[in-house]
Protein backbone atom coordinates (compact mmCIF):
# COMPACT_ATOMS: atom_id res chain seq x y z
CA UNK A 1 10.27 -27.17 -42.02
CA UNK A 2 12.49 -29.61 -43.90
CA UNK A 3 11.59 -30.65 -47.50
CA UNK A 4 12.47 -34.42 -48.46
CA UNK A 5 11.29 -35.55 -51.98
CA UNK A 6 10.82 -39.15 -50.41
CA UNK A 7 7.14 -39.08 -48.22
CA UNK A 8 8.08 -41.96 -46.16
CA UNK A 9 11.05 -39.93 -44.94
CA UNK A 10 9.16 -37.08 -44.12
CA UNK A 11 6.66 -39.11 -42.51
CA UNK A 12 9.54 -40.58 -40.74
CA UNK A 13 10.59 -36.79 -39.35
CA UNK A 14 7.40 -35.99 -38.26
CA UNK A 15 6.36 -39.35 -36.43
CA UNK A 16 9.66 -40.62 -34.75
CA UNK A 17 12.09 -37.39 -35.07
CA UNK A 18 14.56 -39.71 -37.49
CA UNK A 19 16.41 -39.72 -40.39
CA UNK A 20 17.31 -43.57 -40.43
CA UNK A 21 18.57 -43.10 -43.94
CA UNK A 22 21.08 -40.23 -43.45
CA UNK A 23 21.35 -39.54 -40.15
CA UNK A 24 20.67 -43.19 -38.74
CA UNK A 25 21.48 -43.34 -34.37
CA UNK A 26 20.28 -39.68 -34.11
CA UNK A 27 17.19 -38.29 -32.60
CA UNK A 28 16.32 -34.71 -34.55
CA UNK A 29 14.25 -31.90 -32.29
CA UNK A 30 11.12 -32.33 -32.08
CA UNK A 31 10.00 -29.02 -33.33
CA UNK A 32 11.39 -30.25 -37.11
CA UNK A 33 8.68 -30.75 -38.96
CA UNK A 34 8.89 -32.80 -42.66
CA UNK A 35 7.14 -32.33 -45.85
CA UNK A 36 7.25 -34.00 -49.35
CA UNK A 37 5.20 -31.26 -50.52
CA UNK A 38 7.34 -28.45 -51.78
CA UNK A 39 5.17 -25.41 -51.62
CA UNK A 40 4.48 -26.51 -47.91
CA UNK A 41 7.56 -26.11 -47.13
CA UNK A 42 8.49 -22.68 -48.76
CA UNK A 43 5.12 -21.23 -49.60
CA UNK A 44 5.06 -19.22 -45.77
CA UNK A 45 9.04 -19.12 -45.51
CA UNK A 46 10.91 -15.92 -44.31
CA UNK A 47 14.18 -17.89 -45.64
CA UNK A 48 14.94 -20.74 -47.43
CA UNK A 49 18.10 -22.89 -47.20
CA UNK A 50 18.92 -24.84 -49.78
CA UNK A 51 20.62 -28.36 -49.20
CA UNK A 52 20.31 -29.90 -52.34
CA UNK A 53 22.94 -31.88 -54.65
CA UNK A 54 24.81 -29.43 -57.64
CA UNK A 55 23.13 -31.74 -59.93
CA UNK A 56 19.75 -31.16 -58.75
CA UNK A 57 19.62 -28.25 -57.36
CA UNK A 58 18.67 -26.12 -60.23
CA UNK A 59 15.21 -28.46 -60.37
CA UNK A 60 14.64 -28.24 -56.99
CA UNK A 61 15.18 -24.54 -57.20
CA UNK A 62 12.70 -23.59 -60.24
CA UNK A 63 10.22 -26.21 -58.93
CA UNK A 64 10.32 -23.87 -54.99
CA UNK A 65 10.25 -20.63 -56.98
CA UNK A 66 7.01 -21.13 -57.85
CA UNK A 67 5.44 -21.17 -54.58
CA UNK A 68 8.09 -18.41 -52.53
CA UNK A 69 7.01 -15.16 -51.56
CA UNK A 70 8.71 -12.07 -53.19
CA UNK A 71 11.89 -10.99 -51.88
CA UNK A 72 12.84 -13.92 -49.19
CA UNK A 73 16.05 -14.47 -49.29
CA UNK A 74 17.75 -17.83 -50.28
CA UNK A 75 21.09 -19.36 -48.86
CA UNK A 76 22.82 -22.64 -50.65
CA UNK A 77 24.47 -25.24 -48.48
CA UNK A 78 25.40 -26.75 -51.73
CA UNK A 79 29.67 -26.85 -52.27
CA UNK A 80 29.41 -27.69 -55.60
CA UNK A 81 29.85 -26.67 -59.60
CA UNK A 82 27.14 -27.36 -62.07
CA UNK A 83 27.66 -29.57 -64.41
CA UNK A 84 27.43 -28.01 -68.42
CA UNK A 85 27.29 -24.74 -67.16
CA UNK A 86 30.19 -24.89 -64.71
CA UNK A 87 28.13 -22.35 -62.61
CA UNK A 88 28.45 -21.29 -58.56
CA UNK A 89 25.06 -21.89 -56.97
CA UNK A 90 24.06 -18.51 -55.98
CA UNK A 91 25.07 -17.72 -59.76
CA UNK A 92 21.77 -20.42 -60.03
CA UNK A 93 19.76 -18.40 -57.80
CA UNK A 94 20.34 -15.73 -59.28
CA UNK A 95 19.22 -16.82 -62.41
CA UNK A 96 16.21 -18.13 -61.19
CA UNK A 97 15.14 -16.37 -58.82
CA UNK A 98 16.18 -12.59 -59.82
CA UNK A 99 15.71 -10.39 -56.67
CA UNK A 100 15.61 -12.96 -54.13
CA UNK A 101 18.92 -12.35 -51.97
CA UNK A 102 21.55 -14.94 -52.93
CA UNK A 103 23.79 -16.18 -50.15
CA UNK A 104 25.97 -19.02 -49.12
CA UNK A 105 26.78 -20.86 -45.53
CA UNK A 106 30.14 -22.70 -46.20
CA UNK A 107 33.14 -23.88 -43.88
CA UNK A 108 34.62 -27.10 -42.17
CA UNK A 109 31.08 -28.44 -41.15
CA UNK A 110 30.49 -31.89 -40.32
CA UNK A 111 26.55 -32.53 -40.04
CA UNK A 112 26.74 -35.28 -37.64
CA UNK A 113 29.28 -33.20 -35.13
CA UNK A 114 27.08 -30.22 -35.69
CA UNK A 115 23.80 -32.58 -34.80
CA UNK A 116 25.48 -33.95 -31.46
CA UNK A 117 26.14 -30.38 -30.44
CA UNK A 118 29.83 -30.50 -30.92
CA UNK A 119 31.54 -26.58 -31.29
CA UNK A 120 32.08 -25.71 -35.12
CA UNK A 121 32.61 -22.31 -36.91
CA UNK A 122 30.76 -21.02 -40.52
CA UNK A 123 30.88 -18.64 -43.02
CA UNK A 124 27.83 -16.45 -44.33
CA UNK A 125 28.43 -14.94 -48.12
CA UNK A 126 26.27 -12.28 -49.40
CA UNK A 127 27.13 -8.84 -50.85
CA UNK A 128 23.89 -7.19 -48.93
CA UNK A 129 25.36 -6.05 -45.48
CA UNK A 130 22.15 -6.05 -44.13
CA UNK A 131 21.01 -9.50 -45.26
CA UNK A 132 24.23 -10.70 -43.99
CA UNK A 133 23.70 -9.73 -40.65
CA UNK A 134 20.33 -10.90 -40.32
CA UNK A 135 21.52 -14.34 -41.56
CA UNK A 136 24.77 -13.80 -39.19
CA UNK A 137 21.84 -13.44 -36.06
CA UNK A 138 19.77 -16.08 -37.25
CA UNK A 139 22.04 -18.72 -37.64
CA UNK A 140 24.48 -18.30 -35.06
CA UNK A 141 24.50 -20.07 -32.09
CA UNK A 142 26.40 -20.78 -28.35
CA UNK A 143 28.55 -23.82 -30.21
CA UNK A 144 27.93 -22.78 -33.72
CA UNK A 145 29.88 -19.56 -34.23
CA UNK A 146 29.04 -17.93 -37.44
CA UNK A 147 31.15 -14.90 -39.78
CA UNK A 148 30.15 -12.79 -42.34
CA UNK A 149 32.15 -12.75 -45.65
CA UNK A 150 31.09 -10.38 -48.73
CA UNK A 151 33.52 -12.46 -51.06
CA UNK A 152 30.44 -14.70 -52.41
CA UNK A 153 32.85 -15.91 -55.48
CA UNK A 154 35.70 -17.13 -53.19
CA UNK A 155 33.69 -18.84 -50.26
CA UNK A 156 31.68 -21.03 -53.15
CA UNK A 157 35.03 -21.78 -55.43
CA UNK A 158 36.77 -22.76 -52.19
CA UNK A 159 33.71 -25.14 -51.04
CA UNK A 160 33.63 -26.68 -54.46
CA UNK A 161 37.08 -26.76 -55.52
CA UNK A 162 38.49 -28.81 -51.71
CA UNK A 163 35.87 -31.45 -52.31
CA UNK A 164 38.12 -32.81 -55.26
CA UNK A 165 41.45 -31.81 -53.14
CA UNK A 166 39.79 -34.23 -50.74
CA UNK A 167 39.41 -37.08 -52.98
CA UNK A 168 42.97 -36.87 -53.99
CA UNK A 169 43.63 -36.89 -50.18
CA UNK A 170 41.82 -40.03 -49.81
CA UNK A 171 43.99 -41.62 -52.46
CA UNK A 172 46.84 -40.84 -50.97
CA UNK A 173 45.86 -42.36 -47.77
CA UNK A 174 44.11 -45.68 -49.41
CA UNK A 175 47.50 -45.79 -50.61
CA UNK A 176 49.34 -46.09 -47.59
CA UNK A 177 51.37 -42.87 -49.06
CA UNK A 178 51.74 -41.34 -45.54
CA UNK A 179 50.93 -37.88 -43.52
CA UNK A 180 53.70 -36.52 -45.47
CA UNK A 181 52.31 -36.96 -49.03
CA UNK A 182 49.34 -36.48 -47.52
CA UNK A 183 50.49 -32.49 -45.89
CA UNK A 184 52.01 -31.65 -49.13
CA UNK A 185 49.11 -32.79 -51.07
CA UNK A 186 46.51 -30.23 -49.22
CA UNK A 187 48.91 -27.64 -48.94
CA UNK A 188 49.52 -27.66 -53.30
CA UNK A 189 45.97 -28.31 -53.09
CA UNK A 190 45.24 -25.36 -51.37
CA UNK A 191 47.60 -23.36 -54.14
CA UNK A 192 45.34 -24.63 -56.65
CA UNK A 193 42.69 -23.55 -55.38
CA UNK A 194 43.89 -20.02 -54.72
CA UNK A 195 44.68 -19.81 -57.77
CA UNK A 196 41.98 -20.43 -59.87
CA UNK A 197 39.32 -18.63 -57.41
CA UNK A 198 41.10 -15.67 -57.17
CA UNK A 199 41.13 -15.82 -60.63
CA UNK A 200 37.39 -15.84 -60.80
CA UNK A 201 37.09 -13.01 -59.05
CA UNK A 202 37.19 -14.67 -55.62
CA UNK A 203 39.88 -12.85 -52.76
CA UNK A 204 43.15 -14.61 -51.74
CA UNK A 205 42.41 -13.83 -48.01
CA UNK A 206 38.68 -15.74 -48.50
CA UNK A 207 41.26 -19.26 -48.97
CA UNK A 208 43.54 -18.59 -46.12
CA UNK A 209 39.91 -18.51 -43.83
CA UNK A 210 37.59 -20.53 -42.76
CA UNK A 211 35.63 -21.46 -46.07
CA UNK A 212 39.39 -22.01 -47.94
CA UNK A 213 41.77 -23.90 -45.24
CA UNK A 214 39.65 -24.79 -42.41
CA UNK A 215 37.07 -26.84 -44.92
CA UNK A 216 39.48 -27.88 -47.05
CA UNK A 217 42.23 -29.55 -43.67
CA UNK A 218 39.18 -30.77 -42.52
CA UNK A 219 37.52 -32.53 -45.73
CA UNK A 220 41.16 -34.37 -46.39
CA UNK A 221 41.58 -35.34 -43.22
CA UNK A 222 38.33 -36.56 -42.00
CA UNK A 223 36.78 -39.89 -41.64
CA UNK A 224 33.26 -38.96 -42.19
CA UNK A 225 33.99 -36.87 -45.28
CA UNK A 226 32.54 -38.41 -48.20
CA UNK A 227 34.84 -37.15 -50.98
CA UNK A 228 38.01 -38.30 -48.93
CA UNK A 229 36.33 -42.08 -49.03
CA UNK A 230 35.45 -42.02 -52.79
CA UNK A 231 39.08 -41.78 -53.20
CA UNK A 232 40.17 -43.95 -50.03
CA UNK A 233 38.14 -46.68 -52.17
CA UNK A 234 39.31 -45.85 -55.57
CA UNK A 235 43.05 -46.30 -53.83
CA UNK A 236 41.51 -50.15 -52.69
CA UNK A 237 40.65 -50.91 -56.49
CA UNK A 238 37.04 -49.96 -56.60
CA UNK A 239 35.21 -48.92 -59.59
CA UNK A 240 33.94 -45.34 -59.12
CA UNK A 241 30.22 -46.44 -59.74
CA UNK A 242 30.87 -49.28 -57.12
CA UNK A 243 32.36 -46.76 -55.10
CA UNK A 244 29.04 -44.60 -55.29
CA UNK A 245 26.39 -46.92 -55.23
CA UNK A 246 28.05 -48.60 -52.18
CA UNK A 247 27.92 -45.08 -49.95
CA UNK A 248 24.46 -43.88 -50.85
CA UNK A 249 25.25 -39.99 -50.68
CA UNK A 250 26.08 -37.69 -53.05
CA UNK A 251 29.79 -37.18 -53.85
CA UNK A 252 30.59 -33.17 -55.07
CA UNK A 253 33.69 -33.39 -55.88
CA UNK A 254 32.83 -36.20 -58.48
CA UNK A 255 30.22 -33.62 -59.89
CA UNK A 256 32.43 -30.79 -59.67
CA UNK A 257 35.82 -32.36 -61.16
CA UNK A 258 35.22 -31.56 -64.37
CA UNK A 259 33.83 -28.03 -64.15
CA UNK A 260 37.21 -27.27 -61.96
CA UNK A 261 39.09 -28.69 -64.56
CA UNK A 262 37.15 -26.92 -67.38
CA UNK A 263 37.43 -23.23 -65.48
CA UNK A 264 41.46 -23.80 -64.91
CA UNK A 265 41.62 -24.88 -68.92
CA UNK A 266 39.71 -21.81 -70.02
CA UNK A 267 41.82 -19.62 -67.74
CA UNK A 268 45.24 -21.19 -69.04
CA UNK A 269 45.70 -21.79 -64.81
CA UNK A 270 47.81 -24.98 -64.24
CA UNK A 271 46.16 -27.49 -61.80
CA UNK A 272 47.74 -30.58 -61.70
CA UNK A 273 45.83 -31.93 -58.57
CA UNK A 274 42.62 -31.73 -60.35
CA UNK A 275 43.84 -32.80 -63.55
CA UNK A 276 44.71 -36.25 -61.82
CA UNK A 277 41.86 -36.83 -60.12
CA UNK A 278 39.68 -36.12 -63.85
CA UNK A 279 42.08 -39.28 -64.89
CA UNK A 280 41.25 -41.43 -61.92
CA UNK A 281 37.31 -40.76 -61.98
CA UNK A 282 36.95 -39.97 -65.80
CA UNK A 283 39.70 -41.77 -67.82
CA UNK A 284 40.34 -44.84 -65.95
CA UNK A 285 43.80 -43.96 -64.60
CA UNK A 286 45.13 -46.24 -61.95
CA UNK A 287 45.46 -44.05 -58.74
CA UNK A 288 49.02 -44.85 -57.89
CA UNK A 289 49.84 -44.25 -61.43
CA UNK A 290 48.28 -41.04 -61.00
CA UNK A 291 50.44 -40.27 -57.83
CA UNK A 292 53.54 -41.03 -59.95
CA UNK A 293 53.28 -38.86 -62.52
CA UNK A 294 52.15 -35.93 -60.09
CA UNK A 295 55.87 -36.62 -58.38
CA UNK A 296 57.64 -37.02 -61.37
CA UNK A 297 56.40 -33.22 -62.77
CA UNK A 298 59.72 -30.99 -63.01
CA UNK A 299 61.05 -29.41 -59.71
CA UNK A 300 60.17 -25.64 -59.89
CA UNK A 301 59.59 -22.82 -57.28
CA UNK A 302 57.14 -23.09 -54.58
């Protein structure tokens, strides 16, 4: 059962087995069914997933718990930081849904690939053993290989966090700036990262794994990745709200930017990745001015 706030869409699921305005050229199983009615969808649910922006995903979340049963468990898909409160997601579910299990499924995951049936690997983060490995046998699959992680803090700070990395990466490459900038920018990228998660209370093995370094190689690098365009554009001379309107999809690392920045700030942890990005999205920067003064930072120890 997949919940859509737009009827037409959900319509659209259950009569053709589309999503023209997502997942346009791709035929979805026929066994999906749609609603626009959110206690359809979770009022009977043994689990629900949630898929929604950072931004809205509280709503969406206090609307559903409403209507869920007691106990079911609930696993974001969301890689994300709210905005204000700078908070994880299942920090959110928790919140909102005391005593519902709070989990996360995070890694390098591509929808489209994953639709077309292509192999991919994911990470499950809950502290409940047992709820893991119920999740772990629920959700994976022949192509889709899925691992259990109890490090809940790391796995979400890493999913956030490499969406920003990856619109720095795009900058680099809408400049031209070459697989060499571009290999040293997601490897200090990476440090960043470690660094501030592990200061949250995340663990520095969680961002040598799958949800740290395989997401965050394949966010920078790929062409369908969302974040890595925002910045790809922004390199071309685009306004960010051009930029956004012009892609139709929902951008996290422009939501979570700030809330990076504002954790590293309050933790007196240097991140000078992020901190140019914030300039480019939030303080009109120009990006290759950006790039500059990134290079031109004092030489120090790696």
């Amino acid at each position: 059962m997949l919940w859509a706030r737009d009827p037409d869409l959900a319509r659209q699921v259950n009569d053709h087995h589309v999503n023209e305005r997502y997942l346009s050229g791709f035929e979805l199983d026929p066994a999906l069914r749609g609603t626009s009615d959110l206690a359809e969808a979770v009022g009977e649910a043994d689990l629900v997933v949630m898929g929604v922006p950072s931004q809205g995903f509280r709503s969406a979340l206090e609307e559903a718990a409403k209507h869920c049963r007691a106990w079911v468990p609930v696993m974001s898909l969301t890689k994300g930081l709210e905005q204000g409160s700078r908070l994880r997601m299942t920090q959110i579910i928790n919140e909102v849904m005391p005593g519902h299990p709070a989990a996360v499924l995070t890694g390098p995951n591509l929808a489209k690939e994953i639709l077309v049936g292509d192999a991919a690997t994911s990470v499950i983060a809950t502290p409940d053993p047992v709820v893991a490995q119920r999740l772990q046998e629920t959700f994976h699959q022949r192509l889709f290989r899925v691992y259990v992680n109890p490090d809940v803090v790391g796995c979400e700070v890493a999913g956030a966090l490499k969406n920003v990395i990856a619109i720095a990466a795009g900058i680099c490459d809408g400049l031209e700036l070459g697989r060499n900038a571009r290999a040293a920018l997601v490897t200090r990228g990476l440090a960043e990262i470690s660094r501030l998660g592990v200061a949250m209370g995340g663990r520095a093995e969680t961002f040598a794994g799958l949800a740290g370094l395989g997401d965050l190689v394949l966010t920078c690098t790929g062409v369908l990745s969302r974040n890595r365009e925002v910045g790809v554009r922004l390199a071309l001379g685009n306004s960010l709200d051009a930029v956004l309107a012009d892609l139709g999809h929902v951008s996290e690392g422009v939501s979570s930017a700030r809330a990076a920045r504002d954790h590293a700030r309050g933790r007196g942890i240097e991140m000078p990745i992020t901190e140019a990005v914030c300039a480019v999205l939030f303080e009109s920067r120009a990006p290759r001015e950006a790039v500059q003064q990134l290079l031109a930072r004092d030489p120090r120890r790696e």
